[in-house]
C-alpha atoms as a PDB file:
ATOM      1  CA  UNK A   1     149.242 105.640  67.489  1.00  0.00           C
ATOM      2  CA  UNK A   2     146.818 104.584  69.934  1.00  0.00           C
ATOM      3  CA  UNK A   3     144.147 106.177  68.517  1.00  0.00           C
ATOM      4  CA  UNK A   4     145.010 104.272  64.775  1.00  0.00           C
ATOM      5  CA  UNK A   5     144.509 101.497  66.453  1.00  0.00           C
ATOM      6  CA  UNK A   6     141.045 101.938  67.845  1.00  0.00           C
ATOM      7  CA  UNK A   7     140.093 103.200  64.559  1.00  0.00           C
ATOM      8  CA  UNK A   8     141.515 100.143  62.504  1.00  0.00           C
ATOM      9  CA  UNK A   9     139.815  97.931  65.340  1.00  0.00           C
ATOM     10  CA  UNK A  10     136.686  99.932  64.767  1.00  0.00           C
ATOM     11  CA  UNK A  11     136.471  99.645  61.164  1.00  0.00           C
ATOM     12  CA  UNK A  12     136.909  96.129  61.557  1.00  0.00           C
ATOM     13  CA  UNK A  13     134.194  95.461  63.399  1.00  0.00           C
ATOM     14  CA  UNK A  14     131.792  98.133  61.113  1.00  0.00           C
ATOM     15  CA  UNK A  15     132.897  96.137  57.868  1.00  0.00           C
ATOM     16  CA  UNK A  16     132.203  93.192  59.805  1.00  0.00           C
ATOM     17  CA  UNK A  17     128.681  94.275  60.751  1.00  0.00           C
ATOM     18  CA  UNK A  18     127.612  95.657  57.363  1.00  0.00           C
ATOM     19  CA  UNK A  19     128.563  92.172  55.601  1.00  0.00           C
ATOM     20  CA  UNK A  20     126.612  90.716  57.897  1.00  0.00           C
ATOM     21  CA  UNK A  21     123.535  93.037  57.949  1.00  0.00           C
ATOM     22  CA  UNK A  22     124.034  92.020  53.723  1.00  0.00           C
ATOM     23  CA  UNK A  23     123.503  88.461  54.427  1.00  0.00           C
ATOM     24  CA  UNK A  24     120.409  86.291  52.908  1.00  0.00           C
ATOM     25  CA  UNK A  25     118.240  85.199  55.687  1.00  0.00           C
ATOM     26  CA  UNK A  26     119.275  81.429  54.369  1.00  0.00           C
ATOM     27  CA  UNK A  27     123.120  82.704  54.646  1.00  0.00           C
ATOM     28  CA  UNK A  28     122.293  84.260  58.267  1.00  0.00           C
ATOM     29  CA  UNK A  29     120.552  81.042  58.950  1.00  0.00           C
ATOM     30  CA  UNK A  30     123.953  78.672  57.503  1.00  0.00           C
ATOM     31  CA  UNK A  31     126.652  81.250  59.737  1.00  0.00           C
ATOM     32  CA  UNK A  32     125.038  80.728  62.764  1.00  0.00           C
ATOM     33  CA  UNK A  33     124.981  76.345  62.215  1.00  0.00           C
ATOM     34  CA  UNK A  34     129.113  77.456  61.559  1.00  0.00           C
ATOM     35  CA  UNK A  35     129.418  78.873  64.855  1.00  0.00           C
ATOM     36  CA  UNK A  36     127.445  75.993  66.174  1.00  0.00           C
ATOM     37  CA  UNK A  37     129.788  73.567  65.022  1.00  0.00           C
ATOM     38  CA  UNK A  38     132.599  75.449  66.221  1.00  0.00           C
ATOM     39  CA  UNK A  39     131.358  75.289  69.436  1.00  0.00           C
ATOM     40  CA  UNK A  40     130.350  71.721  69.138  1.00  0.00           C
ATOM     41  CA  UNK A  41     134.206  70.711  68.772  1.00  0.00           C
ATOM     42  CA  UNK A  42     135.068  73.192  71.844  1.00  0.00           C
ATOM     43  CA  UNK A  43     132.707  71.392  74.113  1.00  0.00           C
ATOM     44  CA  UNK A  44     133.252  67.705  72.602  1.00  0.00           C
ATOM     45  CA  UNK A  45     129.503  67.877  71.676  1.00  0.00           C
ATOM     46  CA  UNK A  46     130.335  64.645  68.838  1.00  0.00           C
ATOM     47  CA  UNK A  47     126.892  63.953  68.395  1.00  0.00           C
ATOM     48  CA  UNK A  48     125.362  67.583  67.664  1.00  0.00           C
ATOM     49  CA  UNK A  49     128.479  67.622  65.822  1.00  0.00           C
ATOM     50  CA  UNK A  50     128.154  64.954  63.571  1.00  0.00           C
ATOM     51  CA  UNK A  51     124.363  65.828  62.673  1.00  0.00           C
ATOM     52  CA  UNK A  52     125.231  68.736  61.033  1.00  0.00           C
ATOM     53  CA  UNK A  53     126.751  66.647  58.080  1.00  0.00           C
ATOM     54  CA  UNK A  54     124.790  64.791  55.838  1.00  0.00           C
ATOM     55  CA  UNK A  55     124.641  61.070  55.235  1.00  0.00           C
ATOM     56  CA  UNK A  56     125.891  61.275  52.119  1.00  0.00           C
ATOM     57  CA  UNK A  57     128.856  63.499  53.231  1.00  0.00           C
ATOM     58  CA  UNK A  58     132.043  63.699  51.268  1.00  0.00           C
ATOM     59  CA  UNK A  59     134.929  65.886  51.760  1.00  0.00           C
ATOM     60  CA  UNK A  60     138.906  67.330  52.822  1.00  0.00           C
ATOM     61  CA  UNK A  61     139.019  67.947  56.258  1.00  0.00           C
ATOM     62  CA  UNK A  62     141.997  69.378  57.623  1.00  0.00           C
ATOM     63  CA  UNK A  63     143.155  66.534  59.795  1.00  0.00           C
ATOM     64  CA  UNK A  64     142.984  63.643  57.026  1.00  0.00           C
ATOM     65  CA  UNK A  65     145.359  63.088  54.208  1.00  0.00           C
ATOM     66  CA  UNK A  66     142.490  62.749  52.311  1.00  0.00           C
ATOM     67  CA  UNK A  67     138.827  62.668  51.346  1.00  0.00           C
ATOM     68  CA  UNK A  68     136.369  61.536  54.236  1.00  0.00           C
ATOM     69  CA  UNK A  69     132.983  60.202  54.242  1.00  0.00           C
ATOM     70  CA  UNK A  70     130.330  61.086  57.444  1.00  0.00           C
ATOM     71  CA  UNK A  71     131.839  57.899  58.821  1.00  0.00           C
ATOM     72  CA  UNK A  72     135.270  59.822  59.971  1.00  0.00           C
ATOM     73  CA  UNK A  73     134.484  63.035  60.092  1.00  0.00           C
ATOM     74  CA  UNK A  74     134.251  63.479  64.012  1.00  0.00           C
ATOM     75  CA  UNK A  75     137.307  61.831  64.999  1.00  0.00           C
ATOM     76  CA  UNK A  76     139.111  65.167  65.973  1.00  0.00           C
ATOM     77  CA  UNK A  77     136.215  66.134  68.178  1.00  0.00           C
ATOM     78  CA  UNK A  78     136.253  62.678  70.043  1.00  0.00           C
ATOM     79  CA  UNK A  79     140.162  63.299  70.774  1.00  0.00           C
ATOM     80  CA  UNK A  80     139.310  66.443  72.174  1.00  0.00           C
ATOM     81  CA  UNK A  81     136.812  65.078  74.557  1.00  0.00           C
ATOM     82  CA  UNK A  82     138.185  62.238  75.335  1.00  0.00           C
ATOM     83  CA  UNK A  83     141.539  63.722  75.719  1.00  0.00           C
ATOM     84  CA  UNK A  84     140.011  66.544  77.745  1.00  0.00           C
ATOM     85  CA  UNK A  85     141.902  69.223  75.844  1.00  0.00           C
ATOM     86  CA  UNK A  86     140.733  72.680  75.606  1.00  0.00           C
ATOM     87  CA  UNK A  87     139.924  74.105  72.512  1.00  0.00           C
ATOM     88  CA  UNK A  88     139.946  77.651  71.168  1.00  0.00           C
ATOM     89  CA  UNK A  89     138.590  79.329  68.030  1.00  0.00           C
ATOM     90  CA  UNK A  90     138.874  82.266  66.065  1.00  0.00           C
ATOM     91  CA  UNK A  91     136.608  83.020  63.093  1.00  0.00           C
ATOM     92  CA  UNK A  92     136.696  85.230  59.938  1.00  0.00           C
ATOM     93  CA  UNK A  93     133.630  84.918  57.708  1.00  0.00           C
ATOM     94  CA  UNK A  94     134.585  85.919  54.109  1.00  0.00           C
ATOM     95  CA  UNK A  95     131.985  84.560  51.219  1.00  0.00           C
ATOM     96  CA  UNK A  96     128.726  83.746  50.913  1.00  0.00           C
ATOM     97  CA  UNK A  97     126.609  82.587  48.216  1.00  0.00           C
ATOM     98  CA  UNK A  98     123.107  81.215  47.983  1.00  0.00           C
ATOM     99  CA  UNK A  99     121.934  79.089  45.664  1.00  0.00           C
ATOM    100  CA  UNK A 100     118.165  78.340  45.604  1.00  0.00           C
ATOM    101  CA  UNK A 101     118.222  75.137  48.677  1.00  0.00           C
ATOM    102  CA  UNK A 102     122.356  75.426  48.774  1.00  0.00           C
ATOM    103  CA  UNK A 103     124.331  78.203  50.192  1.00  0.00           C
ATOM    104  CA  UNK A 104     128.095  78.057  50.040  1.00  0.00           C
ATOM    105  CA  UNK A 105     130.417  79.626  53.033  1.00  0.00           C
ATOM    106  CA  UNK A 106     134.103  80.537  52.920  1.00  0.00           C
ATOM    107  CA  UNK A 107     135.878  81.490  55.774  1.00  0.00           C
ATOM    108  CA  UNK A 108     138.932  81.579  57.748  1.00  0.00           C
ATOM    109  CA  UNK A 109     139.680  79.760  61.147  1.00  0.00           C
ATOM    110  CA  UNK A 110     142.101  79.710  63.734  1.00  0.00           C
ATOM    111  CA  UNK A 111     142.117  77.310  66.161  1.00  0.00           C
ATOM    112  CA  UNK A 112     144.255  76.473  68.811  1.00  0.00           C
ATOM    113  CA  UNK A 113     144.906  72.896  71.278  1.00  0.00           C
ATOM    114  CA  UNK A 114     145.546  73.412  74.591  1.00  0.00           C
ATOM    115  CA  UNK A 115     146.982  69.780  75.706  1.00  0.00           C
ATOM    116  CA  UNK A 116     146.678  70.262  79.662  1.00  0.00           C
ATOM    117  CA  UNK A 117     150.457  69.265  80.417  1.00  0.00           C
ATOM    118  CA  UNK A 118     152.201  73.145  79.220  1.00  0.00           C
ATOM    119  CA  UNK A 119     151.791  72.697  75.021  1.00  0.00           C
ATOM    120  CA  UNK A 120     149.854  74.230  73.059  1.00  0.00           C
ATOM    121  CA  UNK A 121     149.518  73.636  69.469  1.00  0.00           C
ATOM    122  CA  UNK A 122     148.091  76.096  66.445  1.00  0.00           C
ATOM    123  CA  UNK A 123     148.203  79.625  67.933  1.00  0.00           C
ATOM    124  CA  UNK A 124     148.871  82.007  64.673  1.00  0.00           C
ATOM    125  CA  UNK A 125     148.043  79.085  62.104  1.00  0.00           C
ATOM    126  CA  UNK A 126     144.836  79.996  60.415  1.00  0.00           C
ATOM    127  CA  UNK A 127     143.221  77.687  58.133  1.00  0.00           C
ATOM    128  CA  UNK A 128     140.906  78.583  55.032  1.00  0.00           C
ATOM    129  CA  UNK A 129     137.613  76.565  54.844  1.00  0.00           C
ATOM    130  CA  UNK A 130     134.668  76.142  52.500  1.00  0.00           C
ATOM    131  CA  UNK A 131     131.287  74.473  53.176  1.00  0.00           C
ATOM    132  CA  UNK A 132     128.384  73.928  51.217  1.00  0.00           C
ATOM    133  CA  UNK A 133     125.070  73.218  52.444  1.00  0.00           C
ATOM    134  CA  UNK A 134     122.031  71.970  51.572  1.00  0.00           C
ATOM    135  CA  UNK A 135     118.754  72.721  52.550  1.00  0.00           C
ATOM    136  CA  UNK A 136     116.162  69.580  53.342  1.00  0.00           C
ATOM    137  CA  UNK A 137     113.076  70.369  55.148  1.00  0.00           C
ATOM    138  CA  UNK A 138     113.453  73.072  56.960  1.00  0.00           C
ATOM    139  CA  UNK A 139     117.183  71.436  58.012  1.00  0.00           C
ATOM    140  CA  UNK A 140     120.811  72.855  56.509  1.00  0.00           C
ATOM    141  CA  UNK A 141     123.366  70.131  56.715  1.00  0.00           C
ATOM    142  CA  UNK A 142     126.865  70.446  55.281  1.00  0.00           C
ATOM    143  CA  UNK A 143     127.312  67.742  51.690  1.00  0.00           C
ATOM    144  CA  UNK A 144     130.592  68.986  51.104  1.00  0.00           C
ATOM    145  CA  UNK A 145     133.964  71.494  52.134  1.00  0.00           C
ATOM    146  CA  UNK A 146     137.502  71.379  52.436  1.00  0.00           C
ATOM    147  CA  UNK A 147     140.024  72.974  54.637  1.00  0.00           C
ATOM    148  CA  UNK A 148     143.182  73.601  53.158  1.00  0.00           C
ATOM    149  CA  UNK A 149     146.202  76.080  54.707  1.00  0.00           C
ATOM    150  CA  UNK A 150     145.581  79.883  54.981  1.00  0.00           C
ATOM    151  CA  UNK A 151     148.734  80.453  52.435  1.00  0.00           C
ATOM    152  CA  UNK A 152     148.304  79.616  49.189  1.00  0.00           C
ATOM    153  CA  UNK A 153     150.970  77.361  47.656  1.00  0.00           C
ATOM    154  CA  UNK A 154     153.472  79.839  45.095  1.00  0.00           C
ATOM    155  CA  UNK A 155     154.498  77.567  42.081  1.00  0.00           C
ATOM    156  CA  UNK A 156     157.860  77.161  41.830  1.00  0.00           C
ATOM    157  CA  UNK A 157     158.569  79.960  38.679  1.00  0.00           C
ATOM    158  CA  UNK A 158     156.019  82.600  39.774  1.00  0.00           C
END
């Protein structure tokens, strides 16, 4: 049993590797601003945050009931600094695709609050996002994404 697991875990991490090793340079370039931002929110970094997205912004983020412009987008990361929660992520990248001066990234998240006074909120609840990002300059900065819950909705007769 023991030894399943290693493999599984091992596997894992070789699929993992390969997909990245068949990455664009641009799409390479785009992953690592990803993890960037995810560690932006850990640390409360609102400002590096916030210049990742572009001025003309528009999108679903999971904390808003609905669309948000630039203007709102770093809200959660201010509660988490000025709360002084800690803040712990998980990621699984899944898609990319390149288009000429846009490359669009789908992956999965988990993240999890840790409130300082015994609860914890999010542990097990993983998220699905997509970003797309534009290339200006020699800058990539997110126009547009959504996050939506990992399990997709069943319609009612299916």
């Amino acid at each position: 049993m023991r030894i399943l697991l290693w493999a599984a875990i091992a596997a894992t991490g070789f699929a993992s590797a390969v997909a990245a090793a068949e990455r664009t340079a641009d799409e390479q370039a785009v992953w690592q601003l990803e993890e960037d931002y995810w560690r932006y929110v850990q640390i409360g970094s609102l400002d590096s945050y916030v210049e990742l997205w572009h001025a003309d912004f528009v999108g679903w983020p999971c904390h808003s009931k609905t669309p948000s412009d630039k203007s709102g987008i770093g809200s959660w990361v201010k509660d988490i600094r000025e709360n002084r929660w800690k803040f712990d992520y998980t990621l699984r990248p899944l898609e990319f695709r390149s288009f000429d001066d846009v490359v669009v990234v789908h992956y999965a998240a988990e993240y999890v609050y840790d409130y300082g006074d015994g609860t914890m909120s999010g542990s097990g609840i993983w998220r699905k996002f997509v970003h797309v990002w534009k290339k200006a300059g020699d800058r990539w900065q997110i126009i547009t994404g959504m996050c939506a819950a990992q399990e997709p909705v069943v319609a009612p007769r299916s």
